[in-house]
PDB file of N, CA and C in Angstrom:
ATOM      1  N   UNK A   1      11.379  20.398  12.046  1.00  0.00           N
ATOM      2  CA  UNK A   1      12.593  19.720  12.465  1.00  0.00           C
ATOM      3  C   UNK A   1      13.644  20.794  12.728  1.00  0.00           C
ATOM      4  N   UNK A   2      14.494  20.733  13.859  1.00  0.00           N
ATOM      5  CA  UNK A   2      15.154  21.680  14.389  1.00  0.00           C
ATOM      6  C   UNK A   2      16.770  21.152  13.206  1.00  0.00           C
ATOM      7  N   UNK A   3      17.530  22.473  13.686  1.00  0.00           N
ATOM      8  CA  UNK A   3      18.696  22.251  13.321  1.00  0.00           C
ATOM      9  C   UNK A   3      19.490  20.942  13.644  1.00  0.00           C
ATOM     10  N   UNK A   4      19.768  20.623  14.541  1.00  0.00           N
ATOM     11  CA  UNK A   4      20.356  19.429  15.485  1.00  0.00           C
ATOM     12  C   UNK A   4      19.678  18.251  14.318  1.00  0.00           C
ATOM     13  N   UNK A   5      18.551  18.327  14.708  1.00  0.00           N
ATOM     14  CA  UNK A   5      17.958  16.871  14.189  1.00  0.00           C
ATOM     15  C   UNK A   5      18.363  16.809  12.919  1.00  0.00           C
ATOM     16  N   UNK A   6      18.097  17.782  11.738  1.00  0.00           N
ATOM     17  CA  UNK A   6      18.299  17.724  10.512  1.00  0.00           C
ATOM     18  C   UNK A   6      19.411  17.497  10.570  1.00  0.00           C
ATOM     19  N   UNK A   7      20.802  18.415  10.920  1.00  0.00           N
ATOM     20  CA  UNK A   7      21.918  17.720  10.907  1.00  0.00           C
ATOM     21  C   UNK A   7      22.507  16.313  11.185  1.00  0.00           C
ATOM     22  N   UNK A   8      21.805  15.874  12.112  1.00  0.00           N
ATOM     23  CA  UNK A   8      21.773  14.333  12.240  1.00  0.00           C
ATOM     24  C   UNK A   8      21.462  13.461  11.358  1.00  0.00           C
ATOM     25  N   UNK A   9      20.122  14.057  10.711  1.00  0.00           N
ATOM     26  CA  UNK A   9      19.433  12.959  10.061  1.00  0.00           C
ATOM     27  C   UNK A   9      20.545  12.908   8.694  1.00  0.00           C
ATOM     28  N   UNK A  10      20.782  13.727   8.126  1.00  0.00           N
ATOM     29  CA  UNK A  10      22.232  14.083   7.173  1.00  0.00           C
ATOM     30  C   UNK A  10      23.230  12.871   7.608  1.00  0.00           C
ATOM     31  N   UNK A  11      24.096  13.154   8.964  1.00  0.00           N
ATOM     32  CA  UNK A  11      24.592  12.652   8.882  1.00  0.00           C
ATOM     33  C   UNK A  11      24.296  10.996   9.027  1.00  0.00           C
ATOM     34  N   UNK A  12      23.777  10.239   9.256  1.00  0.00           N
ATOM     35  CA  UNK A  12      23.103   9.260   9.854  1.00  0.00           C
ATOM     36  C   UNK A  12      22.863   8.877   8.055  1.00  0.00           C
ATOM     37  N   UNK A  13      22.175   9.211   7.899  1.00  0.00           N
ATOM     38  CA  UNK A  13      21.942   9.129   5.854  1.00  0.00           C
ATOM     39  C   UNK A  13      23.238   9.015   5.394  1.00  0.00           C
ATOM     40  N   UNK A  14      24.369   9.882   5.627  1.00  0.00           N
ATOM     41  CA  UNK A  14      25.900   9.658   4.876  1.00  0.00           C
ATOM     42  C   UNK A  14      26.737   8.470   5.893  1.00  0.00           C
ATOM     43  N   UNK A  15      26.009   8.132   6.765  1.00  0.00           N
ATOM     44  CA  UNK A  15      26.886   7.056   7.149  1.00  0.00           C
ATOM     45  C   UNK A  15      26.541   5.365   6.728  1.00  0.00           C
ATOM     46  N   UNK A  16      25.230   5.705   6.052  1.00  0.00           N
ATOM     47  CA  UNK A  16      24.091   4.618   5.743  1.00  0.00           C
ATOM     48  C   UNK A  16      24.756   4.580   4.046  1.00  0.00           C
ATOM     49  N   UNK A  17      24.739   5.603   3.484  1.00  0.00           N
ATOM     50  CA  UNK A  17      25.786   5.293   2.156  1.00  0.00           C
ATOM     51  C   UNK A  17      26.847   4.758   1.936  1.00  0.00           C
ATOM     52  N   UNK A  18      27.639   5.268   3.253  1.00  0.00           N
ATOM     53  CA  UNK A  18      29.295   4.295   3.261  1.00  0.00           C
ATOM     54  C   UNK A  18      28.745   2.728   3.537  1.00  0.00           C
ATOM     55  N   UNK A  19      28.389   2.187   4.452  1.00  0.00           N
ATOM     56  CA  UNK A  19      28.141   1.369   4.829  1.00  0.00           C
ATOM     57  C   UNK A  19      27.835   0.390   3.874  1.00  0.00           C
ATOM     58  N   UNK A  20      26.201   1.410   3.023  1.00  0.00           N
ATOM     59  CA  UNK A  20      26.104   0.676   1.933  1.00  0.00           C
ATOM     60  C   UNK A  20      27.331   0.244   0.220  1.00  0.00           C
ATOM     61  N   UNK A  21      28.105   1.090   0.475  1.00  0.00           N
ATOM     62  CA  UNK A  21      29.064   1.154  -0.425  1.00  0.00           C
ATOM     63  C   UNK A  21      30.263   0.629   0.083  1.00  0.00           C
ATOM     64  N   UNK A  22      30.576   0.209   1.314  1.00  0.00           N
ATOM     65  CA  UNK A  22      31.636  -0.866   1.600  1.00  0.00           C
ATOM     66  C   UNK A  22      31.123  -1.986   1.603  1.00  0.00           C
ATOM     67  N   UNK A  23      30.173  -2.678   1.698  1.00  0.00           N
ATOM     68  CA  UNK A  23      29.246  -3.825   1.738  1.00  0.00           C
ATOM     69  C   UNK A  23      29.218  -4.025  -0.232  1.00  0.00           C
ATOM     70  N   UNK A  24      29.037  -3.413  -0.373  1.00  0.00           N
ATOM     71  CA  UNK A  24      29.122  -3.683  -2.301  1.00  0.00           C
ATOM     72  C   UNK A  24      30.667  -3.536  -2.692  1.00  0.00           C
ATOM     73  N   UNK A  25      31.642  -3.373  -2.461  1.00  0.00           N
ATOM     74  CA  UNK A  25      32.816  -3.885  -2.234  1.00  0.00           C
ATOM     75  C   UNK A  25      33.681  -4.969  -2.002  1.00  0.00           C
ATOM     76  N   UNK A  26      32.772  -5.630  -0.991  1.00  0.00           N
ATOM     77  CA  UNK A  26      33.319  -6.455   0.008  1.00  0.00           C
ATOM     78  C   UNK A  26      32.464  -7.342  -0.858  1.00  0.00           C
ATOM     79  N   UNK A  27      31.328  -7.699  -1.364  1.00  0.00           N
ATOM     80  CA  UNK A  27      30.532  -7.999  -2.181  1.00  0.00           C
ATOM     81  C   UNK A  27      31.171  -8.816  -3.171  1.00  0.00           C
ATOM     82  N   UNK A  28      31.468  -7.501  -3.868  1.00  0.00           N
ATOM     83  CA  UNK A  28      32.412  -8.022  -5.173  1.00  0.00           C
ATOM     84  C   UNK A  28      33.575  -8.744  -5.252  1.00  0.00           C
ATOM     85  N   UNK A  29      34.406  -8.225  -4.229  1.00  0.00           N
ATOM     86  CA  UNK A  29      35.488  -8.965  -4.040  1.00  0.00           C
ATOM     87  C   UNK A  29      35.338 -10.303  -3.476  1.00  0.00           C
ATOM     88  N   UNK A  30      34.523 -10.815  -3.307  1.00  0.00           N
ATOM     89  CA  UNK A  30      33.977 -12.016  -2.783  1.00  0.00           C
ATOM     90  C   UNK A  30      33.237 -13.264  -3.761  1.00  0.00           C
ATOM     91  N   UNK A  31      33.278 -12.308  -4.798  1.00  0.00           N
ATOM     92  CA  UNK A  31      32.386 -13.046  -5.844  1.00  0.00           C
ATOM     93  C   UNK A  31      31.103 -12.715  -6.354  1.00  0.00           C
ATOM     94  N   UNK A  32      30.574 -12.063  -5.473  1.00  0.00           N
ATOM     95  CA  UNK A  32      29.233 -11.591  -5.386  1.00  0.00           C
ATOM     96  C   UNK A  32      28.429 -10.542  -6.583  1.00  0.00           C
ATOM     97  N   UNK A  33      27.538 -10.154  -5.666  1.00  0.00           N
ATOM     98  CA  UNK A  33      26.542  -8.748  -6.800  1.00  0.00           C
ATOM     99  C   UNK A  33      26.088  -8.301  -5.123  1.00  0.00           C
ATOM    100  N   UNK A  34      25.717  -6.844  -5.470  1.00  0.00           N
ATOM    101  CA  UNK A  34      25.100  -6.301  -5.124  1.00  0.00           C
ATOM    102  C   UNK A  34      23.926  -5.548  -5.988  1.00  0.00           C
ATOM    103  N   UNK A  35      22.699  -5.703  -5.189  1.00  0.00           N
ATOM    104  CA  UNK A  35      21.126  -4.767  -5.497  1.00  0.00           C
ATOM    105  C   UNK A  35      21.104  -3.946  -4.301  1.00  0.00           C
ATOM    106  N   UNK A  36      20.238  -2.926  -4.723  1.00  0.00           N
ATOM    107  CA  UNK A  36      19.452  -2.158  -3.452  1.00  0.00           C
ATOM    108  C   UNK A  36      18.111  -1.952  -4.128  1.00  0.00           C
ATOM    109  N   UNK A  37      17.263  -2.375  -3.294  1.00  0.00           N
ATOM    110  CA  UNK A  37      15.920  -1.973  -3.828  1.00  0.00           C
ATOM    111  C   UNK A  37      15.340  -1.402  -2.481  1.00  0.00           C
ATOM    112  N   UNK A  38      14.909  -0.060  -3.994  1.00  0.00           N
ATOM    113  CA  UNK A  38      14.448   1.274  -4.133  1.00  0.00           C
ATOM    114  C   UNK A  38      13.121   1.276  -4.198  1.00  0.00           C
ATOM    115  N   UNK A  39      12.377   0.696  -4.530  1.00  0.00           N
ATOM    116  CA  UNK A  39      10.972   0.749  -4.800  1.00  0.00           C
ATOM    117  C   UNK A  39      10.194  -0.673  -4.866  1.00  0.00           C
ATOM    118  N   UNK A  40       9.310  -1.016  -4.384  1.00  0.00           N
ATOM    119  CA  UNK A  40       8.558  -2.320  -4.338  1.00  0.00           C
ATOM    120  C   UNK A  40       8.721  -2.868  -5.410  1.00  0.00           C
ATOM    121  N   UNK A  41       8.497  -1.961  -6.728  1.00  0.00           N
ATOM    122  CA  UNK A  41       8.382  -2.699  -7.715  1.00  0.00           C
ATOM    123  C   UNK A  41       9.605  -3.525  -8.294  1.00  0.00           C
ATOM    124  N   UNK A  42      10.345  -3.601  -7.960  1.00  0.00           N
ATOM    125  CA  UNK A  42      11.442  -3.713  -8.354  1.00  0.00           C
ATOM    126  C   UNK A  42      11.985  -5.348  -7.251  1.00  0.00           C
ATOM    127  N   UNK A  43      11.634  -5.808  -6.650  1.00  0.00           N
ATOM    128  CA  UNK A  43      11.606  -6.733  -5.778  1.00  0.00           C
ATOM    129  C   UNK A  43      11.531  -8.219  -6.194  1.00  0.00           C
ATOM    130  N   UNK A  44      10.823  -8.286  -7.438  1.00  0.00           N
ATOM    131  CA  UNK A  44      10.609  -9.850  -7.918  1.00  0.00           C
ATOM    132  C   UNK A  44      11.722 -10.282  -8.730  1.00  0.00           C
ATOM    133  N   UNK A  45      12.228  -8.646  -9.550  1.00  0.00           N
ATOM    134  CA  UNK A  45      13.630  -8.677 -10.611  1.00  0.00           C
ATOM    135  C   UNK A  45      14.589  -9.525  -9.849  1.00  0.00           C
ATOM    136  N   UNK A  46      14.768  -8.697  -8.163  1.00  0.00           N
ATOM    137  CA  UNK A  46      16.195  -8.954  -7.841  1.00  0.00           C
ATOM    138  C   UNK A  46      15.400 -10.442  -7.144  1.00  0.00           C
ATOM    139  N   UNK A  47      14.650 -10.680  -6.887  1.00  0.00           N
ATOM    140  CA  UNK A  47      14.383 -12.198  -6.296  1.00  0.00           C
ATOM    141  C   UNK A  47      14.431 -13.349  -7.179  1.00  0.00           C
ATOM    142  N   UNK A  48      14.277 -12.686  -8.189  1.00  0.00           N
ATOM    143  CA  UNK A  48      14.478 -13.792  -9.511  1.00  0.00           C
ATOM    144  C   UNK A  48      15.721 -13.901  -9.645  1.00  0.00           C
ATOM    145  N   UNK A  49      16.745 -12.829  -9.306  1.00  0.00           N
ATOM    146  CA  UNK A  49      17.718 -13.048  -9.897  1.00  0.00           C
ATOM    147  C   UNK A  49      19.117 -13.420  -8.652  1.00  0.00           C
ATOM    148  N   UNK A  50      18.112 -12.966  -7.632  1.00  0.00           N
ATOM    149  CA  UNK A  50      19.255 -13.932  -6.688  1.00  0.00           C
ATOM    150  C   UNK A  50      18.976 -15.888  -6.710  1.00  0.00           C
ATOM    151  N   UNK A  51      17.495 -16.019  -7.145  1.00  0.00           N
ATOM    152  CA  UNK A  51      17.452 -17.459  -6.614  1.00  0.00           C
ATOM    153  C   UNK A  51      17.812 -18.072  -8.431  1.00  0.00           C
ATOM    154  N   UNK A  52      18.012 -17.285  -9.384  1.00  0.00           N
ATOM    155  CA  UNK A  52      18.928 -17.976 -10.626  1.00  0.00           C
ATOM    156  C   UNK A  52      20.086 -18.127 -10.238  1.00  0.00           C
ATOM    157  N   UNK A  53      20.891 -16.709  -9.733  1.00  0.00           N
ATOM    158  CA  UNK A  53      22.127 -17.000  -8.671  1.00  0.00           C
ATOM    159  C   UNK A  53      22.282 -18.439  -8.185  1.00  0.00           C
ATOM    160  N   UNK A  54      21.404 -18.296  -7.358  1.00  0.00           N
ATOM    161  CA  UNK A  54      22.138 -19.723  -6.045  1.00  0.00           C
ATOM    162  C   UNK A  54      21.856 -21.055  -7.060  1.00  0.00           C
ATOM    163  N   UNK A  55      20.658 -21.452  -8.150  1.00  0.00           N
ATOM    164  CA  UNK A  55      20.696 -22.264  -8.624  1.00  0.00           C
ATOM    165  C   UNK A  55      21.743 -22.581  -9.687  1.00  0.00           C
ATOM    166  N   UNK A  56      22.658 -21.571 -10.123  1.00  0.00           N
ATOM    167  CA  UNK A  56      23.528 -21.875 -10.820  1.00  0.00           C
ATOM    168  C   UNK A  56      25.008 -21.574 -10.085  1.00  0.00           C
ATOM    169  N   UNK A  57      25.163 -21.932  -8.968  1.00  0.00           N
ATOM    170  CA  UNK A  57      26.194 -21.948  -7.980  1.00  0.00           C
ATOM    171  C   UNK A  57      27.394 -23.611  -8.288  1.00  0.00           C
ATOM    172  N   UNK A  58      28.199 -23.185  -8.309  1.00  0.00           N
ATOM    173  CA  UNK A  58      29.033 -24.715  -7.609  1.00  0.00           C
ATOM    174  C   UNK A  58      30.376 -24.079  -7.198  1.00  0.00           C
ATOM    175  N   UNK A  59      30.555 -24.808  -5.987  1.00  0.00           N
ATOM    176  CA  UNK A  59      32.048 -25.260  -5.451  1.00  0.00           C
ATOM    177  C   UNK A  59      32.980 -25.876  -6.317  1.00  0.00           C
ATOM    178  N   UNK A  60      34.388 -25.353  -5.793  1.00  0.00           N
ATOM    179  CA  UNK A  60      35.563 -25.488  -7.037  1.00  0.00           C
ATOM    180  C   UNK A  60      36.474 -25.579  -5.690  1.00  0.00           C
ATOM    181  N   UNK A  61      37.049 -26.898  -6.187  1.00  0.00           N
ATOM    182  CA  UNK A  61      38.403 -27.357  -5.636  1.00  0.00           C
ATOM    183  C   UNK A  61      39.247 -27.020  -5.674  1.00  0.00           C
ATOM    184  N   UNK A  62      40.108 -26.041  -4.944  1.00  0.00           N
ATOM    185  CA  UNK A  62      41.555 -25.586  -5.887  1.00  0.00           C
ATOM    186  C   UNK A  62      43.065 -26.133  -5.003  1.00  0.00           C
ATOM    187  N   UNK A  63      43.752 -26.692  -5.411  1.00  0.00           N
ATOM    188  CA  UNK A  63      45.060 -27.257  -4.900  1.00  0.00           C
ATOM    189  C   UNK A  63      46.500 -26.513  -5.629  1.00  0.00           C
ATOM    190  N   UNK A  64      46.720 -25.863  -5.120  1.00  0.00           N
ATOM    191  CA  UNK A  64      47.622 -24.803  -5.371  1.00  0.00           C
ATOM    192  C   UNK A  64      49.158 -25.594  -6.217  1.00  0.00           C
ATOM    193  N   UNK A  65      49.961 -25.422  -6.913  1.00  0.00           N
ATOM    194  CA  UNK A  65      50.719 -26.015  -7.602  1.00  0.00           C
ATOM    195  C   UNK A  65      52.082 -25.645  -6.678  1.00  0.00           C
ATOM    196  N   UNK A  66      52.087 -23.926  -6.110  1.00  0.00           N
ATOM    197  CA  UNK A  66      52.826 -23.379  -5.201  1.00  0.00           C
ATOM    198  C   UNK A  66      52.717 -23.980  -4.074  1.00  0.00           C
ATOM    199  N   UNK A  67      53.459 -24.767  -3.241  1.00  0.00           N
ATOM    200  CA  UNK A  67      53.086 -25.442  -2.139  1.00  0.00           C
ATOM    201  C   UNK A  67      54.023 -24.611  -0.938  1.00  0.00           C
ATOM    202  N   UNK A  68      54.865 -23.454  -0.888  1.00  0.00           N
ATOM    203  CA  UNK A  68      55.109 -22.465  -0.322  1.00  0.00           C
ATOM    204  C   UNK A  68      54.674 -22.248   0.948  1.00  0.00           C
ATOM    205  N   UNK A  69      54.838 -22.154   1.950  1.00  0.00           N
ATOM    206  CA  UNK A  69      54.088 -21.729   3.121  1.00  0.00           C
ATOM    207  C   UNK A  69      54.721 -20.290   3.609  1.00  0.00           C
ATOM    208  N   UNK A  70      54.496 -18.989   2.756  1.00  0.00           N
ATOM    209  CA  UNK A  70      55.439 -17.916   2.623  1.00  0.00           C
ATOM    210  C   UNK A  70      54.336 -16.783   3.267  1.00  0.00           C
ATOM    211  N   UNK A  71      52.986 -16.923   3.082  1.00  0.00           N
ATOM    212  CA  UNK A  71      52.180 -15.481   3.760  1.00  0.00           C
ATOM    213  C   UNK A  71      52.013 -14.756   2.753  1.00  0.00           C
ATOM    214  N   UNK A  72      52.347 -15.322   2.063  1.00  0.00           N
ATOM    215  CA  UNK A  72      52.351 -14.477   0.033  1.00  0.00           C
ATOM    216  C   UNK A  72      50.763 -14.053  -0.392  1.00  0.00           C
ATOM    217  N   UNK A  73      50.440 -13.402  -0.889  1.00  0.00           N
ATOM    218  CA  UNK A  73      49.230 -13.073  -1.648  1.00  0.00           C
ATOM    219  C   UNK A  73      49.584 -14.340  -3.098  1.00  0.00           C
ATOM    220  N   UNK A  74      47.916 -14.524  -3.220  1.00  0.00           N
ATOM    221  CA  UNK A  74      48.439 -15.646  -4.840  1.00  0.00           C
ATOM    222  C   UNK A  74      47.354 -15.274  -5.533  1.00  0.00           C
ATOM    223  N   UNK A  75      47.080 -14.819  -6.803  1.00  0.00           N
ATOM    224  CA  UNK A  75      46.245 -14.420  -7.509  1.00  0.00           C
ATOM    225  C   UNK A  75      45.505 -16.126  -8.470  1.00  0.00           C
ATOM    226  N   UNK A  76      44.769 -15.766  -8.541  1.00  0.00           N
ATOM    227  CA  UNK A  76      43.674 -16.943  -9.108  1.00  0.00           C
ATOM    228  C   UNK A  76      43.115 -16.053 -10.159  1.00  0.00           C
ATOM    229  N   UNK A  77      42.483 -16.923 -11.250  1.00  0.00           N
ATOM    230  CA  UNK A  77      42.204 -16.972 -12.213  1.00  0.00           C
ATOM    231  C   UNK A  77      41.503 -18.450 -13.401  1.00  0.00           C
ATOM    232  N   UNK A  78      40.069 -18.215 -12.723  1.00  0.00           N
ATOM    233  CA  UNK A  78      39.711 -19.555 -13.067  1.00  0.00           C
ATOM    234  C   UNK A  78      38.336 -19.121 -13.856  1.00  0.00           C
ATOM    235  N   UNK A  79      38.808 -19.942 -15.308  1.00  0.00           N
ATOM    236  CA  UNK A  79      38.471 -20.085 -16.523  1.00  0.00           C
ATOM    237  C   UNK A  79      37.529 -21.593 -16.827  1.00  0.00           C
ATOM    238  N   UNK A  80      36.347 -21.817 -17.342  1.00  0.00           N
ATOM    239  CA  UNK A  80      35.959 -22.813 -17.646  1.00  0.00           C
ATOM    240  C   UNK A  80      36.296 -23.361 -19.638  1.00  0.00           C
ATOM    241  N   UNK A  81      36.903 -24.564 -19.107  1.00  0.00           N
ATOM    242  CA  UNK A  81      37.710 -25.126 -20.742  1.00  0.00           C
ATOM    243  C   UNK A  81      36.511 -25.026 -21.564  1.00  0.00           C
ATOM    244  N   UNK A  82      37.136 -24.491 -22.781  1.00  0.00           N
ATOM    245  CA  UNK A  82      36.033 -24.530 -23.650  1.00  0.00           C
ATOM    246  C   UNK A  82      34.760 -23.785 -23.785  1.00  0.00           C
ATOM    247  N   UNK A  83      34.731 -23.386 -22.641  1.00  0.00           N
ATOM    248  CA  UNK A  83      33.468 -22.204 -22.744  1.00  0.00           C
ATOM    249  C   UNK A  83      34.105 -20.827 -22.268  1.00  0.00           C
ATOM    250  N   UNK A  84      34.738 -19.898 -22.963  1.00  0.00           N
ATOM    251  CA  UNK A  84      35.139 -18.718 -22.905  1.00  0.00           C
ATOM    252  C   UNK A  84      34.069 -17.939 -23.085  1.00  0.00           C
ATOM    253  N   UNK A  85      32.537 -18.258 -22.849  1.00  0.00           N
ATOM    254  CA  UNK A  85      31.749 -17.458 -22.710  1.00  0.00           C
ATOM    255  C   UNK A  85      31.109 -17.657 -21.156  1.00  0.00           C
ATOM    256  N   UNK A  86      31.019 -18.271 -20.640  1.00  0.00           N
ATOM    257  CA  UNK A  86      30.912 -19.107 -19.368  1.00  0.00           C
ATOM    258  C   UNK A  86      31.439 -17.729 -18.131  1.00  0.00           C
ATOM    259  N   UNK A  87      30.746 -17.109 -17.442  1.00  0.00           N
ATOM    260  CA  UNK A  87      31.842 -16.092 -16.543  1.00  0.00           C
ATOM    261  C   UNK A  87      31.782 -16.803 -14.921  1.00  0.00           C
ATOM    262  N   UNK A  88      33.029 -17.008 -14.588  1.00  0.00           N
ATOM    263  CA  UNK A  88      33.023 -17.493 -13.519  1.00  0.00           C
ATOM    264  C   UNK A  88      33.329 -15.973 -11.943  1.00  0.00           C
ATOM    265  N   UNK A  89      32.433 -16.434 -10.969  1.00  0.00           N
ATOM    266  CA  UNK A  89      32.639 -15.320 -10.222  1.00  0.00           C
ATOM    267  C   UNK A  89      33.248 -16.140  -8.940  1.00  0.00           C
ATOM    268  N   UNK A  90      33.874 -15.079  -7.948  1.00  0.00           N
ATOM    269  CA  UNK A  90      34.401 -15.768  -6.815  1.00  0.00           C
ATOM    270  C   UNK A  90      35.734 -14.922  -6.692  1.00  0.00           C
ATOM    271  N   UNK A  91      36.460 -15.803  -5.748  1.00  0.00           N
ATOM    272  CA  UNK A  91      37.936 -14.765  -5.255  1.00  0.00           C
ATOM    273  C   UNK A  91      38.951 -14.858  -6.270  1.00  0.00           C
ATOM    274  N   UNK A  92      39.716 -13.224  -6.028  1.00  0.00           N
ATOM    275  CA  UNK A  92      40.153 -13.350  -7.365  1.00  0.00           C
ATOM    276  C   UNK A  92      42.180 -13.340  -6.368  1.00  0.00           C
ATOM    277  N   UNK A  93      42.183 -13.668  -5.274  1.00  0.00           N
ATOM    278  CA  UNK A  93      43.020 -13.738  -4.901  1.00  0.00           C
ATOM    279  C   UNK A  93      43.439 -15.006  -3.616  1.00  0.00           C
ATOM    280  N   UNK A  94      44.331 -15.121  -3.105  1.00  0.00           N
ATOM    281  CA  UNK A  94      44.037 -15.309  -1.632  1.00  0.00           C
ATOM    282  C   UNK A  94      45.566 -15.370  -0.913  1.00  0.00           C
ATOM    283  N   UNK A  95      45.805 -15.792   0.390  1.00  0.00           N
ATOM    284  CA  UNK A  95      46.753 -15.480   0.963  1.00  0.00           C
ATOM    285  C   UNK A  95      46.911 -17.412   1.148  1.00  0.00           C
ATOM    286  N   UNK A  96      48.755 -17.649   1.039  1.00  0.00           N
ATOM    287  CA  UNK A  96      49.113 -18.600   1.278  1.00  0.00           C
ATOM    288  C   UNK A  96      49.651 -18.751   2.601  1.00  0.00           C
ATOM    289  N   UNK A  97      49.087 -19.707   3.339  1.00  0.00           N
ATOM    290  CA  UNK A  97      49.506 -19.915   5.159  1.00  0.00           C
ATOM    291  C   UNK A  97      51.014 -19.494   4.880  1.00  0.00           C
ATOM    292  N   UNK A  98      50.799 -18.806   6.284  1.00  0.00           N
ATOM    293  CA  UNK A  98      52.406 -18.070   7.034  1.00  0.00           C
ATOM    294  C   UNK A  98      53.374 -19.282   7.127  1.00  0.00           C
ATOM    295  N   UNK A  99      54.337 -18.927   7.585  1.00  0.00           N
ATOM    296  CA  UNK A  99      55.556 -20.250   7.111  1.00  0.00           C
ATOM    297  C   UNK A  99      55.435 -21.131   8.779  1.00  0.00           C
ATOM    298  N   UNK A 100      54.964 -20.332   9.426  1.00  0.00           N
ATOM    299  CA  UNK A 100      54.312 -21.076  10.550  1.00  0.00           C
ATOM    300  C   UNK A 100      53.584 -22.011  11.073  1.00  0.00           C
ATOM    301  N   UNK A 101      52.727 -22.127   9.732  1.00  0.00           N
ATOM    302  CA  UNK A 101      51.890 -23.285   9.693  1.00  0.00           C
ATOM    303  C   UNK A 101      51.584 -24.432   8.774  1.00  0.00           C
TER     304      UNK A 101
END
């Protein structure tokens, strides 16, 4: 492999890391998890554990108490009563419509 190519393949590899590391970001902030699988063996873990994921999924209603139409950022924070062991995932923020709408 010539110079050129190797340098490519480098870079092409460090652009495949960002990518992968803004995607696990964007991930999290979303509610999510991120895996990367590395090796075959390792494939049934994360399949088991995405389809426990989706089976223990639900939608949550939220009606804001702030009825504001300001463009404001509003932080959330949602707790299940009584089970303070219970971890709830999802957005931990969001934006309230511009006064425009």
């Amino acid at each position: 492999m010539g110079q050129n190519a190797a340098g490519s393949a480098r870079y092409e590899a460090g652009e495949e890391v960002k990518l992968q590391a803004a995607l696990a970001v964007v991930s999290t902030i979303t509610g999510g998890w991120t895996a990367f699988l590395e090796q075959p063996s390792q494939a049934e873990e994360i399949y088991s554990r995405i389809s426990s994921d989706i089976n223990q999924r639900y939608v949550v209603g939220y009606y804001p108490t702030n009825k504001e139409h300001d463009g404001k950022r509003r932080k959330l924070n949602i707790t299940v009563r009584d089970h303070p062991e219970y971890i709830v995932m999802g957005r931990k923020a969001y934006y309230a419509p511009s006064p425009d709408q």
